[in-house]
PDB file of N, CA and C in Angstrom:
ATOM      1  N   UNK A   1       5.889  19.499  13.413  1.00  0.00           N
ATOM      2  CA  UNK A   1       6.594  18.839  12.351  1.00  0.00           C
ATOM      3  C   UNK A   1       6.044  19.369  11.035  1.00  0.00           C
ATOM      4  N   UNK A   2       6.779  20.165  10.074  1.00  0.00           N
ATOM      5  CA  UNK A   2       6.753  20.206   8.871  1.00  0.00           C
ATOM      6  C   UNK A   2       7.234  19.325   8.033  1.00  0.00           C
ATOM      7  N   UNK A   3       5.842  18.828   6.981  1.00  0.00           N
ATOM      8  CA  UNK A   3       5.893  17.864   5.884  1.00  0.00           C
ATOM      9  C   UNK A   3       5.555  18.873   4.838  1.00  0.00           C
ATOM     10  N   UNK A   4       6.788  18.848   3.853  1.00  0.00           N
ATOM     11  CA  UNK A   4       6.601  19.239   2.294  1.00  0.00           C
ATOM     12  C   UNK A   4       7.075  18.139   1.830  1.00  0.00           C
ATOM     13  N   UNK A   5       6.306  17.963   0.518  1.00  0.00           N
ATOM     14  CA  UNK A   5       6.009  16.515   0.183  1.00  0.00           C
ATOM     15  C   UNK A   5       5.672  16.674  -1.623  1.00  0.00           C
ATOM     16  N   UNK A   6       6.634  16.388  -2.634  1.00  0.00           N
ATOM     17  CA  UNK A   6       6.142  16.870  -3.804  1.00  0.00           C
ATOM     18  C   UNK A   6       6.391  15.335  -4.683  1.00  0.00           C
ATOM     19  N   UNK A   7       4.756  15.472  -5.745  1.00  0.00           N
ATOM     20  CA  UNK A   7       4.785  14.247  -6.217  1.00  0.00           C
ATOM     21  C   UNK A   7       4.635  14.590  -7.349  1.00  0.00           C
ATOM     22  N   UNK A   8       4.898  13.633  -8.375  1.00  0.00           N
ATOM     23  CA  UNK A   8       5.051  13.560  -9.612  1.00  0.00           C
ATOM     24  C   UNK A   8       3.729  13.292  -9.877  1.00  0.00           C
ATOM     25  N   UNK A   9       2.767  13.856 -11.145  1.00  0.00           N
ATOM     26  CA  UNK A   9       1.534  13.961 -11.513  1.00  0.00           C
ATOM     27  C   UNK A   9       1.037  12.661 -12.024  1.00  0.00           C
ATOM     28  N   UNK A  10       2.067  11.616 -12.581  1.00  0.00           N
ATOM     29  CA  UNK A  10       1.701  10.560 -13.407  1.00  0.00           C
ATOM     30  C   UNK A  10       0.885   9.917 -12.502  1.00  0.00           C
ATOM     31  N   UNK A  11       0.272   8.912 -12.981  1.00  0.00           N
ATOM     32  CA  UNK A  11      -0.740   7.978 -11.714  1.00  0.00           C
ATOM     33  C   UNK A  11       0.722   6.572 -11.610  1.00  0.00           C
ATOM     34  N   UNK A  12       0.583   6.009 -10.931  1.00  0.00           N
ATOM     35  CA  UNK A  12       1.202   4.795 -10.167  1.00  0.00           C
ATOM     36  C   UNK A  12       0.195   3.864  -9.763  1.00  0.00           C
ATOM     37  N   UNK A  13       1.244   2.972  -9.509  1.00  0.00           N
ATOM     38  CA  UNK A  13       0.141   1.594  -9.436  1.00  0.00           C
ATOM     39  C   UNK A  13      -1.143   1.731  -8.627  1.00  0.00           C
ATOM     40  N   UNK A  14      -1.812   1.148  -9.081  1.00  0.00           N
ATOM     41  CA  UNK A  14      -3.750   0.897  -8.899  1.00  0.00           C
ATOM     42  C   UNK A  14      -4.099   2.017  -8.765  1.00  0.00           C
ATOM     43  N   UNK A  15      -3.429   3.070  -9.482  1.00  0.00           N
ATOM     44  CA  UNK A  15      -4.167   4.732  -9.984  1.00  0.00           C
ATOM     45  C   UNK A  15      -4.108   5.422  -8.740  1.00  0.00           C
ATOM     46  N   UNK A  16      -2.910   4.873  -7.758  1.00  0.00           N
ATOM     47  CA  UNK A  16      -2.994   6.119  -6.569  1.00  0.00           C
ATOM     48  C   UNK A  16      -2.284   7.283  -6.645  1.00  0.00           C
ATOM     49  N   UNK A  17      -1.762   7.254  -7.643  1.00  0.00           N
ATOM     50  CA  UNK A  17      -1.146   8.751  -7.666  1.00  0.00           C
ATOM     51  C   UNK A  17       0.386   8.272  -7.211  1.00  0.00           C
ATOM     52  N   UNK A  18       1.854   8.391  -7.400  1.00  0.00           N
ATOM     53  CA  UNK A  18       2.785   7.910  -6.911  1.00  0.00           C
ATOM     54  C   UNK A  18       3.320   8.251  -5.401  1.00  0.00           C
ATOM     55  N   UNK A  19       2.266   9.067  -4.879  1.00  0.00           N
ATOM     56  CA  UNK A  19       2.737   9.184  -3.557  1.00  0.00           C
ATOM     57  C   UNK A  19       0.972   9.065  -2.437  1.00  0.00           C
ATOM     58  N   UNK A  20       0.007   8.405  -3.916  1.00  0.00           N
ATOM     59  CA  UNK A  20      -1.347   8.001  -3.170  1.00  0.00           C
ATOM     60  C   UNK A  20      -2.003   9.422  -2.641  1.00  0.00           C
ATOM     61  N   UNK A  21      -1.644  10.752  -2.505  1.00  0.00           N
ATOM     62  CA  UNK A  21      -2.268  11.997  -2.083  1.00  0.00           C
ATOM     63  C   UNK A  21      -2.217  12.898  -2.656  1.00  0.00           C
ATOM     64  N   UNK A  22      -2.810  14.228  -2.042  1.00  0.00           N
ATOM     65  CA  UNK A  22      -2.473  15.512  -3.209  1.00  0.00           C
ATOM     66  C   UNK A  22      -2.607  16.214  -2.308  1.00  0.00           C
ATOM     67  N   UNK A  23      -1.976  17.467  -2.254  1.00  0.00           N
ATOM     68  CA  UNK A  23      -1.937  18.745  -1.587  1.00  0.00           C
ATOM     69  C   UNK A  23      -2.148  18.691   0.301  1.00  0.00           C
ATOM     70  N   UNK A  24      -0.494  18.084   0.297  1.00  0.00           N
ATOM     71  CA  UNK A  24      -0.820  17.803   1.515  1.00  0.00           C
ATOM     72  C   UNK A  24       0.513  18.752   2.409  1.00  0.00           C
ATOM     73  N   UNK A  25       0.299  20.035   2.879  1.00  0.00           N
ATOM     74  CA  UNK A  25       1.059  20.393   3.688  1.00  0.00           C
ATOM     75  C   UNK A  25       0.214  21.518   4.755  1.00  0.00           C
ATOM     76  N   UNK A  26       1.096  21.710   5.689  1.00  0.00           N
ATOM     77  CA  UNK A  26       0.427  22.313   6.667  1.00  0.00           C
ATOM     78  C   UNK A  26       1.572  21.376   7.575  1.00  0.00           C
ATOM     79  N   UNK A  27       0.730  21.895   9.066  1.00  0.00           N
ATOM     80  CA  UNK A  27       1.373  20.512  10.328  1.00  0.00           C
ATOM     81  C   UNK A  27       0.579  19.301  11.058  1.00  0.00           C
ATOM     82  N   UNK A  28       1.372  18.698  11.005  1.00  0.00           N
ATOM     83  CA  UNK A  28       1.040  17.443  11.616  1.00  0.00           C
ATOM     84  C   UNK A  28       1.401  17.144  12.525  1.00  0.00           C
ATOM     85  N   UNK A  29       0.084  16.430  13.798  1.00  0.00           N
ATOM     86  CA  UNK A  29       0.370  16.524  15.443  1.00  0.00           C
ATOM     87  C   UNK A  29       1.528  15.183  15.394  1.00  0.00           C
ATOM     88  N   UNK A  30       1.880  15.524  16.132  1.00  0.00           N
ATOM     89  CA  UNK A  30       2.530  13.859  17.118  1.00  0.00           C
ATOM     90  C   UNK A  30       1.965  13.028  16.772  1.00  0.00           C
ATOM     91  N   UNK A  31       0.826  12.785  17.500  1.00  0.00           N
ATOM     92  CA  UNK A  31      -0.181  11.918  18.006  1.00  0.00           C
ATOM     93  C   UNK A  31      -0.539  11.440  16.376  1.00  0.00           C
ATOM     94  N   UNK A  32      -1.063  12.050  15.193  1.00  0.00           N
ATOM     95  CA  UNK A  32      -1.124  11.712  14.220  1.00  0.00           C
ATOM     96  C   UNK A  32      -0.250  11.126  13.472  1.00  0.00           C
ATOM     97  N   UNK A  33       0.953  12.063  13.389  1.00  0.00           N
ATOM     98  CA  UNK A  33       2.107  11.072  12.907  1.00  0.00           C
ATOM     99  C   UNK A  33       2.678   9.593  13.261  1.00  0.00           C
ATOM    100  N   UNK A  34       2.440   9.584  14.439  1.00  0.00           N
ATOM    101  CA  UNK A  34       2.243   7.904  15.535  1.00  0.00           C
ATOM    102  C   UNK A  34       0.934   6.832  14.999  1.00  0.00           C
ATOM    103  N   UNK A  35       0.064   7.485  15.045  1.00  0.00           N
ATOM    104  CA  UNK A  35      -1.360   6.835  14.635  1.00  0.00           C
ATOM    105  C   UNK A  35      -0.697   6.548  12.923  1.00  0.00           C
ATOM    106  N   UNK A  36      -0.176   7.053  12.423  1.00  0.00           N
ATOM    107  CA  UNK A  36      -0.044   6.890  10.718  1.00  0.00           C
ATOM    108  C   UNK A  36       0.549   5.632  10.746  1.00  0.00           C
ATOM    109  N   UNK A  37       1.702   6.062  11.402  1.00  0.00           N
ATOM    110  CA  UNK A  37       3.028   4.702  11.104  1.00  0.00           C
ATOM    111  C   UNK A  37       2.313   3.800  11.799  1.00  0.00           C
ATOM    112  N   UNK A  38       1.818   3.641  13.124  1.00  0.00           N
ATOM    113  CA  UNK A  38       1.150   2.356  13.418  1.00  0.00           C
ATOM    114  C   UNK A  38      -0.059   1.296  12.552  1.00  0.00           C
ATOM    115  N   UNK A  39      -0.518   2.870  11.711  1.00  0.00           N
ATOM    116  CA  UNK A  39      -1.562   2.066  10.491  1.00  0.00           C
ATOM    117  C   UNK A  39      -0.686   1.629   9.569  1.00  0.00           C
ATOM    118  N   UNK A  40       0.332   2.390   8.496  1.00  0.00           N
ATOM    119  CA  UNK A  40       1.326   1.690   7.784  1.00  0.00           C
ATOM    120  C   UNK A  40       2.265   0.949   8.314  1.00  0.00           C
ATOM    121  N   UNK A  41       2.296   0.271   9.397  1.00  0.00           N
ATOM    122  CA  UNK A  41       3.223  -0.659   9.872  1.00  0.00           C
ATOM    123  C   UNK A  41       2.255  -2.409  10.187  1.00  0.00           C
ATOM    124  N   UNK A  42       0.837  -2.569  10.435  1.00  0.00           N
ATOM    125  CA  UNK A  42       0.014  -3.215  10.483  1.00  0.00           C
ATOM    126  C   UNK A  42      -0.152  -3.320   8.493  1.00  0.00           C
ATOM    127  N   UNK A  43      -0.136  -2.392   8.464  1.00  0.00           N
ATOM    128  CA  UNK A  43      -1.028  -3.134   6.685  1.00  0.00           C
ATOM    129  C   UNK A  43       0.298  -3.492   6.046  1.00  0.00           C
ATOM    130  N   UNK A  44       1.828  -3.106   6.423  1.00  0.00           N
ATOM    131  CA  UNK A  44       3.083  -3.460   5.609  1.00  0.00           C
ATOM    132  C   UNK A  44       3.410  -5.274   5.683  1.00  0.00           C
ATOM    133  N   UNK A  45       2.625  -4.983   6.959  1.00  0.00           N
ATOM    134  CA  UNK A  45       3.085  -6.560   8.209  1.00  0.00           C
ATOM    135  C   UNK A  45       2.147  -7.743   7.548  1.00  0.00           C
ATOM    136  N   UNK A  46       0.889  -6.714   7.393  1.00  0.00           N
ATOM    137  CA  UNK A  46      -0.261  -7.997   6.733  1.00  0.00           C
ATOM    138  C   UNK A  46       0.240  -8.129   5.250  1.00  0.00           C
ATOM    139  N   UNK A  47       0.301  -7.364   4.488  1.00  0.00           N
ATOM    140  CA  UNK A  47       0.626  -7.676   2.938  1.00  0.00           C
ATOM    141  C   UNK A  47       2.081  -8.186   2.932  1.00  0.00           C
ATOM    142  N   UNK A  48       2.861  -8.040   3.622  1.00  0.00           N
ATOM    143  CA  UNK A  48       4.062  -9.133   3.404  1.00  0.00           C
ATOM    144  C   UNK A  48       3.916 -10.785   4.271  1.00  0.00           C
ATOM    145  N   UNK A  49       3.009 -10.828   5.025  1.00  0.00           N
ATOM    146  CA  UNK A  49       2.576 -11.971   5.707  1.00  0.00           C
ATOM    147  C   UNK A  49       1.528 -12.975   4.103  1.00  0.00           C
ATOM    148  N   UNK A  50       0.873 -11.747   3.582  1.00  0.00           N
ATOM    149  CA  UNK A  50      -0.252 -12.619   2.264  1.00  0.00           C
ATOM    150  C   UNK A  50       1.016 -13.122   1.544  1.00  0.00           C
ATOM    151  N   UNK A  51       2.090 -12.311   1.468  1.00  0.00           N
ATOM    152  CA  UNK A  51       3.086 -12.468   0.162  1.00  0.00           C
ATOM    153  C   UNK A  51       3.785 -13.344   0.102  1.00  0.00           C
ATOM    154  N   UNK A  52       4.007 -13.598   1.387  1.00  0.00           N
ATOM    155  CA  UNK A  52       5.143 -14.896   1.923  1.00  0.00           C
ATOM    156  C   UNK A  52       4.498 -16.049   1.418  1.00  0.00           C
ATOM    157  N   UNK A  53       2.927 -16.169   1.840  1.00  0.00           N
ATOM    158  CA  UNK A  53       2.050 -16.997   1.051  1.00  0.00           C
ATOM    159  C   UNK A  53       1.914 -17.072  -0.053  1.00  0.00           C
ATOM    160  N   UNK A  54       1.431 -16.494  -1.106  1.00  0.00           N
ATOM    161  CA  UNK A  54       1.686 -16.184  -2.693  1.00  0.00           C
ATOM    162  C   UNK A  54       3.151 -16.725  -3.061  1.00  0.00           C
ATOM    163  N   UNK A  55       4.187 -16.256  -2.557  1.00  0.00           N
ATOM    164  CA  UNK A  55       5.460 -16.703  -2.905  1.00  0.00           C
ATOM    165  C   UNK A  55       5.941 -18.175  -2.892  1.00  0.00           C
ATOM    166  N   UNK A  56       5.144 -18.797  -1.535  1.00  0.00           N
ATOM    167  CA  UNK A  56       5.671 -19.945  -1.381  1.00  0.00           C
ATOM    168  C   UNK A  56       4.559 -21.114  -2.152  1.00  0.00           C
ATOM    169  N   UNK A  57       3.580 -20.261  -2.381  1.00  0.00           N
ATOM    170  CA  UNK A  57       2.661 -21.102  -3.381  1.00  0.00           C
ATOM    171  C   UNK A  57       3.051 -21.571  -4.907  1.00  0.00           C
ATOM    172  N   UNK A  58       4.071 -20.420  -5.371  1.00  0.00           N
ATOM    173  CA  UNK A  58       4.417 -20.703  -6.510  1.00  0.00           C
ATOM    174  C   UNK A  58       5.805 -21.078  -6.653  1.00  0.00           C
ATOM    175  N   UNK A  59       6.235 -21.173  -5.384  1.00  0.00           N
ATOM    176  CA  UNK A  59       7.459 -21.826  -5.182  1.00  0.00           C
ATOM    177  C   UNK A  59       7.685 -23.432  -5.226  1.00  0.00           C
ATOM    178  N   UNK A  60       8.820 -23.975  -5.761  1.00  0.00           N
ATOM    179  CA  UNK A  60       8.743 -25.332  -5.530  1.00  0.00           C
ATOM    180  C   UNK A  60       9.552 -26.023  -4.382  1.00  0.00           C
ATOM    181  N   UNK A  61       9.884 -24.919  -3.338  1.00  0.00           N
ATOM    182  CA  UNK A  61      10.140 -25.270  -2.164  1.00  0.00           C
ATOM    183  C   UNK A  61       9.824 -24.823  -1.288  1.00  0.00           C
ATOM    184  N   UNK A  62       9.861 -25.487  -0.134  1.00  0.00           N
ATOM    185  CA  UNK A  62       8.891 -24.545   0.810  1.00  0.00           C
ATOM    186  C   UNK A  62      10.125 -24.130   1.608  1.00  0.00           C
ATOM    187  N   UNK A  63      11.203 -24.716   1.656  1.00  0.00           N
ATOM    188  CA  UNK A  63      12.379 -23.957   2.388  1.00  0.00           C
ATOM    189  C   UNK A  63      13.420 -23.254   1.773  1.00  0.00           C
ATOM    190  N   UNK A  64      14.275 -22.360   2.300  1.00  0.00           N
ATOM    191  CA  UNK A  64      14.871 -21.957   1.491  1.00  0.00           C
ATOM    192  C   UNK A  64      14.797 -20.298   1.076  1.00  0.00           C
ATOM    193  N   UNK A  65      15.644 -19.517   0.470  1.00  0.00           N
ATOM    194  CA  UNK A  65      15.091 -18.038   0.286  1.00  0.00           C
ATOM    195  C   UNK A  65      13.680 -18.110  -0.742  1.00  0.00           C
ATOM    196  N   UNK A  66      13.153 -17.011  -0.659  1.00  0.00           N
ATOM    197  CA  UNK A  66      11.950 -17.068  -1.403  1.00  0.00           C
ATOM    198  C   UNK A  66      12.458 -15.248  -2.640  1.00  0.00           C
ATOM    199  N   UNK A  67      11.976 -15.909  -4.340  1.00  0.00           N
ATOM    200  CA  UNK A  67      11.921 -14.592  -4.675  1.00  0.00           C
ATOM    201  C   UNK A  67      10.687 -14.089  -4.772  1.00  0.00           C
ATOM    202  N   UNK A  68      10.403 -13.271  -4.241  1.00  0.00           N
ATOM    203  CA  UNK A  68       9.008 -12.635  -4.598  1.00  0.00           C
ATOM    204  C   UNK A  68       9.489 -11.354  -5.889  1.00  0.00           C
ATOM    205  N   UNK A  69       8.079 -11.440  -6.746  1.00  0.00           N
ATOM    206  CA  UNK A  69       8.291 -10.498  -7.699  1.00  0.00           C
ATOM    207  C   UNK A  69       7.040  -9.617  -7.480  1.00  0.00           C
ATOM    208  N   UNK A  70       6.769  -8.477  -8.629  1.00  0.00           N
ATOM    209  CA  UNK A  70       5.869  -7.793  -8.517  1.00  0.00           C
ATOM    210  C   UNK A  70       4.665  -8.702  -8.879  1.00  0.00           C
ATOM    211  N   UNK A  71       4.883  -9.360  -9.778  1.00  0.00           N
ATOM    212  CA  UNK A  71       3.334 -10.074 -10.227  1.00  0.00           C
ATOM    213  C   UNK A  71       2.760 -10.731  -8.333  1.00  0.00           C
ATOM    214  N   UNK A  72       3.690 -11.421  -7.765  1.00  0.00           N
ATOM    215  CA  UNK A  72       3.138 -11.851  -6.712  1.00  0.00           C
ATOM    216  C   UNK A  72       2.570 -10.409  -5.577  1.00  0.00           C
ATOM    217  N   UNK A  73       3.488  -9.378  -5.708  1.00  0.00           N
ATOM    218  CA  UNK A  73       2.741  -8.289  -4.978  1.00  0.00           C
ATOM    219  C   UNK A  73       1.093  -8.069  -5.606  1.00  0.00           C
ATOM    220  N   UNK A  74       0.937  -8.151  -6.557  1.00  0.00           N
ATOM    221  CA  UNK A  74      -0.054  -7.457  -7.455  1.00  0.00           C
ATOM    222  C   UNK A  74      -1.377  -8.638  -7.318  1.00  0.00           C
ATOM    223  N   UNK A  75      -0.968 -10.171  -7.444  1.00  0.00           N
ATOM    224  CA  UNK A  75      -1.812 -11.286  -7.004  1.00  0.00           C
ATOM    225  C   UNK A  75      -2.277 -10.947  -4.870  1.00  0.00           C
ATOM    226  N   UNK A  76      -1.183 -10.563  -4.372  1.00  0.00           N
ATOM    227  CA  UNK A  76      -1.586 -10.521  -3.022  1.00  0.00           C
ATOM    228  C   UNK A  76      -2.569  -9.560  -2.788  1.00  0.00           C
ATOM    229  N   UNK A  77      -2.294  -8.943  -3.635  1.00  0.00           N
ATOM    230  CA  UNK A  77      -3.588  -7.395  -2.876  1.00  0.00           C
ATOM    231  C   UNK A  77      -4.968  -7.452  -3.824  1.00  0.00           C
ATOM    232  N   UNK A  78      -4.790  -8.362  -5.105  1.00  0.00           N
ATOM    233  CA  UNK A  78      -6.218  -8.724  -5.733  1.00  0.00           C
ATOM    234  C   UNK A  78      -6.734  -9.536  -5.150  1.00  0.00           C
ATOM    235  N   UNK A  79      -6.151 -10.690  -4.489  1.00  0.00           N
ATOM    236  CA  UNK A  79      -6.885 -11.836  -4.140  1.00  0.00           C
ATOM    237  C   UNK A  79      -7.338 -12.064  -2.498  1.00  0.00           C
ATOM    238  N   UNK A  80      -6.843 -11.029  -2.112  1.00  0.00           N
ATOM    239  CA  UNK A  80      -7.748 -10.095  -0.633  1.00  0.00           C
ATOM    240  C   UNK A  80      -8.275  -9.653  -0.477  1.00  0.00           C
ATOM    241  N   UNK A  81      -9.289 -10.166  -0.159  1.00  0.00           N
ATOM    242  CA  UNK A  81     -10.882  -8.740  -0.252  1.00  0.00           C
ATOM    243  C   UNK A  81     -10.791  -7.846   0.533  1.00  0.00           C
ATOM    244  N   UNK A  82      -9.683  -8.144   1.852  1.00  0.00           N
ATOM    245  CA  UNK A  82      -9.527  -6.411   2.833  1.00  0.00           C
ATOM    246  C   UNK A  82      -8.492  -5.796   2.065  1.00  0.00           C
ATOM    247  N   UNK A  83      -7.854  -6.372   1.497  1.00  0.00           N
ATOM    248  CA  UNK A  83      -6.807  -5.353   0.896  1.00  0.00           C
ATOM    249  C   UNK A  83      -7.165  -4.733  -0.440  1.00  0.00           C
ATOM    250  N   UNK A  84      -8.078  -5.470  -1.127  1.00  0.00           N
ATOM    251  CA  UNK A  84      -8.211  -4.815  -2.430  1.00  0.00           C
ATOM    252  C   UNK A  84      -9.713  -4.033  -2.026  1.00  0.00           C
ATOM    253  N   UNK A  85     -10.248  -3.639  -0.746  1.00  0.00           N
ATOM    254  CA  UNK A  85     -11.390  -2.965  -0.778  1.00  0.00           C
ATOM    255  C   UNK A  85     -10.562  -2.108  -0.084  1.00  0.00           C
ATOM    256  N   UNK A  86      -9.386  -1.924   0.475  1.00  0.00           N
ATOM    257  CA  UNK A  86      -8.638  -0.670   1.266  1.00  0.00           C
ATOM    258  C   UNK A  86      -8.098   0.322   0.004  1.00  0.00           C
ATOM    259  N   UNK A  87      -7.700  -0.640  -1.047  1.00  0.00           N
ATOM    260  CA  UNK A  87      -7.089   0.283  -2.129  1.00  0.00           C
ATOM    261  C   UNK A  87      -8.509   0.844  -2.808  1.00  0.00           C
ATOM    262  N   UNK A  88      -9.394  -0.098  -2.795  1.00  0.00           N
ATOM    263  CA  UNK A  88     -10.705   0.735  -3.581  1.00  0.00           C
ATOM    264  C   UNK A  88     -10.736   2.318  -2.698  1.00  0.00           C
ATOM    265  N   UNK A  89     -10.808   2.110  -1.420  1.00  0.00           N
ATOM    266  CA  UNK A  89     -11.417   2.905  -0.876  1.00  0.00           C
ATOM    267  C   UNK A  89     -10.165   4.399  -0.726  1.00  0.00           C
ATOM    268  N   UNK A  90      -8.815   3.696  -0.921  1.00  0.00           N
ATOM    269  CA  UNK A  90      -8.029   5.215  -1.077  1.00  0.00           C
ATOM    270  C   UNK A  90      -7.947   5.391  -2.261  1.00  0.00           C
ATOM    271  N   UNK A  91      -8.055   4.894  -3.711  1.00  0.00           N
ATOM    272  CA  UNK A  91      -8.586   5.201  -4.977  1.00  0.00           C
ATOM    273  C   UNK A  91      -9.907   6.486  -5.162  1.00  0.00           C
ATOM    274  N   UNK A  92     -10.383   6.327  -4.155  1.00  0.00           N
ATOM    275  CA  UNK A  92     -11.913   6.616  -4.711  1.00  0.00           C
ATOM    276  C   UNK A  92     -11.585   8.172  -3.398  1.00  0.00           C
ATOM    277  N   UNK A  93     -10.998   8.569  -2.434  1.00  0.00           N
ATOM    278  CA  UNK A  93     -10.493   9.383  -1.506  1.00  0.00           C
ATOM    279  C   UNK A  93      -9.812  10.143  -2.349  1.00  0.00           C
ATOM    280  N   UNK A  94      -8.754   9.415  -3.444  1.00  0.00           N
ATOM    281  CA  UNK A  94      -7.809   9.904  -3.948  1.00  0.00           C
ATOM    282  C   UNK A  94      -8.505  11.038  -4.998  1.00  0.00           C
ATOM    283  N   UNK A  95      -9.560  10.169  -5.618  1.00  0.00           N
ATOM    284  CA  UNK A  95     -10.253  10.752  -7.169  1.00  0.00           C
ATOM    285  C   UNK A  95     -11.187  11.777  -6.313  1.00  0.00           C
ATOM    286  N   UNK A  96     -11.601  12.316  -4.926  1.00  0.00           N
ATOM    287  CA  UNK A  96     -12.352  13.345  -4.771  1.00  0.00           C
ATOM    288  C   UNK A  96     -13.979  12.510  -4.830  1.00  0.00           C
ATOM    289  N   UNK A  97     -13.822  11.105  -4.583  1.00  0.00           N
ATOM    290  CA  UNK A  97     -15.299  10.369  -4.612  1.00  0.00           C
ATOM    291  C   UNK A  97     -15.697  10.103  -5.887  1.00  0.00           C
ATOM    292  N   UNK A  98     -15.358  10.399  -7.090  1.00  0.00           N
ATOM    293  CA  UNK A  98     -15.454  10.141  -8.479  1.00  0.00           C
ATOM    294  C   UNK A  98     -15.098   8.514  -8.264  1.00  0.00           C
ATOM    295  N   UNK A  99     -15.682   7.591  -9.007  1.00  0.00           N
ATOM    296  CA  UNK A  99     -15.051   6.492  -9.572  1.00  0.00           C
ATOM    297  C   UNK A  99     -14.852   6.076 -10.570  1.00  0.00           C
TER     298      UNK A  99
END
């Protein structure tokens, strides 16, 4: 499987870069590409599971559609210490170990 993959230089939210990597082509096994999505499918599952929470906290109903906005994305991943030490830690991957 060939991945070409081109990102825009600006930084994006919590300074990952808008696509979070840099200089990433070559090939990628199976087995890796499987292992990826199973990791981004567990951390999509947990941060919309925190969010549902956040949402319905500032909600004044507990039934009913829920709107979630960005401020509540941005409260879910600060006020998680696994999630805001996962972004530390691809921040700091991202910057080459610089912090």
């Amino acid at each position: 499987m060939q991945i070409a993959l081109k990102c825009p230089k600006r930084k994006g939210v919590w300074g990952l870069g808008s696509c979070g990597i840099s200089n990433l082509h070559g090939t990628v096994k199976k087995e890796a590409a499987v292992f990826s999505t199973a990791v981004l499918e567990y951390v999509s599952a947990e941060i919309l599971e925190l969010l549902v929470n956040v949402a319905r906290n500032r909600s004044n109903s507990q039934a009913g559609a829920l709107k979630v906005t960005l401020a509540d994305i941005m409260e879910t991943i600060e006020t998680d210490h696994e999630m805001k030490d996962l972004i530390a830690r691809i921040n700091e991957i991202n910057s080459g170990g610089e912090k």
